[in-house]
C-alpha atoms as a PDB file:
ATOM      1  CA  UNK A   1       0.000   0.000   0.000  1.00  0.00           C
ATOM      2  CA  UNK A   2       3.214   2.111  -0.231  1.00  0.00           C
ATOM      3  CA  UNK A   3       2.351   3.089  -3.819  1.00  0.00           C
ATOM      4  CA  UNK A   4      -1.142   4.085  -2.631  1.00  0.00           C
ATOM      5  CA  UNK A   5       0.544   6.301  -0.039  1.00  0.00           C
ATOM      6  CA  UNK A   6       3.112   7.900  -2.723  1.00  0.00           C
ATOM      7  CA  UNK A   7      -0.126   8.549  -5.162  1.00  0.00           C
ATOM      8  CA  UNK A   8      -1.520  10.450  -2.862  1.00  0.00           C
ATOM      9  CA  UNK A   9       1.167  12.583  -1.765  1.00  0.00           C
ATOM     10  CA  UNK A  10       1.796  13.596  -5.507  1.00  0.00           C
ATOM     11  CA  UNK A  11      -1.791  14.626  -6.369  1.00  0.00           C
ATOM     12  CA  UNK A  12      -2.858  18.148  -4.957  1.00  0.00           C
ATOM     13  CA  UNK A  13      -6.186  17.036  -4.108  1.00  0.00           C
ATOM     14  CA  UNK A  14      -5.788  14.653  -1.483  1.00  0.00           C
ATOM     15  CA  UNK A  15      -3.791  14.288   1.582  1.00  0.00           C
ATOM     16  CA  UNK A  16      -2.592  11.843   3.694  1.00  0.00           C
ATOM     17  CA  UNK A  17      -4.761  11.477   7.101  1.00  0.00           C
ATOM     18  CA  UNK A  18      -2.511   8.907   9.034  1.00  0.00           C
ATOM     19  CA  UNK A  19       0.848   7.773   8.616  1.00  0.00           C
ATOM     20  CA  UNK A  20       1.396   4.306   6.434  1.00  0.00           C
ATOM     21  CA  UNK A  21       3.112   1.827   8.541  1.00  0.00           C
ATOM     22  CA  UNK A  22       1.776  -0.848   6.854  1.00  0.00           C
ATOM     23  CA  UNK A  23      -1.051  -2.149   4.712  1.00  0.00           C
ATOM     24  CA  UNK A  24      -3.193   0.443   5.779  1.00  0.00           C
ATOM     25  CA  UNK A  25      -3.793   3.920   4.228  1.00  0.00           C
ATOM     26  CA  UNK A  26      -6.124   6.771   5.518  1.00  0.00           C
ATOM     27  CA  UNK A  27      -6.565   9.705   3.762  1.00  0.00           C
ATOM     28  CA  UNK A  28      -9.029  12.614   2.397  1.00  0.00           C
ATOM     29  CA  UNK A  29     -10.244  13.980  -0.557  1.00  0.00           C
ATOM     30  CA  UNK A  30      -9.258  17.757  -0.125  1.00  0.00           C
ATOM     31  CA  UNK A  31     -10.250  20.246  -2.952  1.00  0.00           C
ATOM     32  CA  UNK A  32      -8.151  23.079  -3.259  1.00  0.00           C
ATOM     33  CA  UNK A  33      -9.291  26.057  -0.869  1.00  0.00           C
ATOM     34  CA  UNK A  34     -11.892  23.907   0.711  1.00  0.00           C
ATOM     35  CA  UNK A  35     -12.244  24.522   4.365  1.00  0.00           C
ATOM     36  CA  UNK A  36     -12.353  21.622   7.160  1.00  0.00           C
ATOM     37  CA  UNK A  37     -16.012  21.111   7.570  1.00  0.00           C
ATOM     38  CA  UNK A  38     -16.395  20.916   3.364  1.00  0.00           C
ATOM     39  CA  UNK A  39     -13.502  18.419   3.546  1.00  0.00           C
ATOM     40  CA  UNK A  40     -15.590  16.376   6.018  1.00  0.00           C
ATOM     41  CA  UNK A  41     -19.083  16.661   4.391  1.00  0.00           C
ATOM     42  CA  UNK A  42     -17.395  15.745   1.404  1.00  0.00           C
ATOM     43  CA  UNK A  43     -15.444  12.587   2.528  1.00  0.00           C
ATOM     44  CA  UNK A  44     -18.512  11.621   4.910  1.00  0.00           C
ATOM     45  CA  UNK A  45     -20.406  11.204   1.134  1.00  0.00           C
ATOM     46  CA  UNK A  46     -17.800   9.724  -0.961  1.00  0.00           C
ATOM     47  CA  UNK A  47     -17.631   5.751   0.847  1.00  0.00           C
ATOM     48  CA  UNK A  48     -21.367   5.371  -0.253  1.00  0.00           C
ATOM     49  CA  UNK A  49     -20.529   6.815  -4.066  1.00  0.00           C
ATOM     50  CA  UNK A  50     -17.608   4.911  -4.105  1.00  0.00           C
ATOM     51  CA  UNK A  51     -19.469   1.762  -3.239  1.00  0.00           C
ATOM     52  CA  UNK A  52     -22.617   2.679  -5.512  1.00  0.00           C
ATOM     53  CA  UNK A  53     -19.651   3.321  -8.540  1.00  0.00           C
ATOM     54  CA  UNK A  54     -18.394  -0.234  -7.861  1.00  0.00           C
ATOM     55  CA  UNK A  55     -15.058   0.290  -9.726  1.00  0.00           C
ATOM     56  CA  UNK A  56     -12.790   0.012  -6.524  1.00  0.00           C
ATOM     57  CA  UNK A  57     -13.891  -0.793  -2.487  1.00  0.00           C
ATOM     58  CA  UNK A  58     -12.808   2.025   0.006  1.00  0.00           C
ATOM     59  CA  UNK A  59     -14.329   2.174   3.269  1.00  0.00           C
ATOM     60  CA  UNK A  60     -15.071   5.796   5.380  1.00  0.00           C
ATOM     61  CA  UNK A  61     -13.454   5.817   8.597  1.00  0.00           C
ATOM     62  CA  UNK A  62     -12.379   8.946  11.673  1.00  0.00           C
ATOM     63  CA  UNK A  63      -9.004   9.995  12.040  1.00  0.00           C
ATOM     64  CA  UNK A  64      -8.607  12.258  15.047  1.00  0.00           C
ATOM     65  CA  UNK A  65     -12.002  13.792  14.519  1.00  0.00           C
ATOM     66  CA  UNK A  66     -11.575  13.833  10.813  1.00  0.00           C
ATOM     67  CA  UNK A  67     -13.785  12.003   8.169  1.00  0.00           C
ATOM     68  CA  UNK A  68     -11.345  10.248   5.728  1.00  0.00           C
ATOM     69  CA  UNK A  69     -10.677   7.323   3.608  1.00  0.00           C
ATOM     70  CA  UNK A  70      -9.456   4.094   4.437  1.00  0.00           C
ATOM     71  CA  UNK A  71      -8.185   1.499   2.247  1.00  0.00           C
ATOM     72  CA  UNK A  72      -6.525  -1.732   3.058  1.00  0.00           C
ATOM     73  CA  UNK A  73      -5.061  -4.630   1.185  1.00  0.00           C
ATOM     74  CA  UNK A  74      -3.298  -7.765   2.122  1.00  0.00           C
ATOM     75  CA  UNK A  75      -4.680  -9.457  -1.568  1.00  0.00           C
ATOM     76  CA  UNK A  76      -1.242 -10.613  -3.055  1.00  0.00           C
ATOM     77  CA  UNK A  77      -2.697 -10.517  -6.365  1.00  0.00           C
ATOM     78  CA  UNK A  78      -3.310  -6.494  -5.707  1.00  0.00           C
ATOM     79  CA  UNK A  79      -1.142  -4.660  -8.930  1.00  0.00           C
ATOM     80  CA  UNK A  80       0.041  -1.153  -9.263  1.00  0.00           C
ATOM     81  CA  UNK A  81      -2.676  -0.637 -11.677  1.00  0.00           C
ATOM     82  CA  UNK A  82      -5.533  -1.592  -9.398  1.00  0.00           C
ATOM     83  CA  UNK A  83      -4.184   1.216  -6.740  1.00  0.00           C
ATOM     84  CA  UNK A  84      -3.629   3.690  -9.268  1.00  0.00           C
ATOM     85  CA  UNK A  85      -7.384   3.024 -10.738  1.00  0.00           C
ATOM     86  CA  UNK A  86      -8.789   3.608  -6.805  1.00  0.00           C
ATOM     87  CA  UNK A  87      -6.824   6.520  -6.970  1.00  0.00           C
ATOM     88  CA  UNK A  88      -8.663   7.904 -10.160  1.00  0.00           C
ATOM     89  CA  UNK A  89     -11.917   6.595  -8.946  1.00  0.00           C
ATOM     90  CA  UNK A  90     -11.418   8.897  -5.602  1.00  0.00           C
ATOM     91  CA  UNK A  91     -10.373  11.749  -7.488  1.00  0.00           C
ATOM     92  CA  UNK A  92     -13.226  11.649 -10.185  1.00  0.00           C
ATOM     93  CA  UNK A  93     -16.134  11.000  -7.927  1.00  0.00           C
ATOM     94  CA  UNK A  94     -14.746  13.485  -5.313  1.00  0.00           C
ATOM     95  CA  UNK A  95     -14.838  15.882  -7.597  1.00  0.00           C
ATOM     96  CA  UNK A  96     -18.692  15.024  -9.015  1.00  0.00           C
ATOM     97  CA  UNK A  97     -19.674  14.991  -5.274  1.00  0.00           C
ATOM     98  CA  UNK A  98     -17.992  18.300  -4.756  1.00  0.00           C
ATOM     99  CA  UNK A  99     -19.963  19.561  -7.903  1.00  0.00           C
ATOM    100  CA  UNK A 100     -23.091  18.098  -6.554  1.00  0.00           C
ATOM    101  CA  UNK A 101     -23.230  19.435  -3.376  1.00  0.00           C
ATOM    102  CA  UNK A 102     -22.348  23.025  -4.600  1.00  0.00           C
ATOM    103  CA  UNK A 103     -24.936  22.828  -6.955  1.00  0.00           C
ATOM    104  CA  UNK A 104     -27.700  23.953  -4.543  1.00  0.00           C
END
């Protein structure tokens, strides 16, 4: 889950919630300029998109009083590819949720 953990510290748009001591990686969906609570209400929404998209299984979780993401893996059949599509799939419904919840 190392490579999950270098993704997201290369993309502006999400950020690293926990540190990644093992096969464990929490982190957040973090628009740029959005403030805490929109960070929150935003990655409070996106486990149940996520799972309604299908493409890729990340769960919600609370890091020190924070909504993030948490994804885990132990599958030794899990590829670069596969971590790099959760990746996208975080990014592009993150961004849909953040349009939909601005819409109104």
């Amino acid at each position: 889950m190392r490579h999950l953990a270098d993704l997201v510290e290369q993309v502006d748009d999400l950020e690293l919630a926990a540190p990644v001591p093992l096969s464990v990686v929490c982190f957040r969906y973090r628009p740029a300029g959005a403030e805490d609570e929109t960070v929150d209400r935003l990655n409070r929404a996106l486990p149940a998109a996520i799972q309604r998209d299908g493409r890729v299984f990340i769960a919600g979780t609370t890091v020190r009083g924070r909504a993030a993401l948490r994804a885990c893996s132990v599958n030794h059949r899990l590829e670069r590819s596969h971590v790099e599509l959760a990746v996208e799939v975080v990014r592009e419904l993150g961004a849909r949720v953040q349009g939909a919840r601005t819409a109104y």
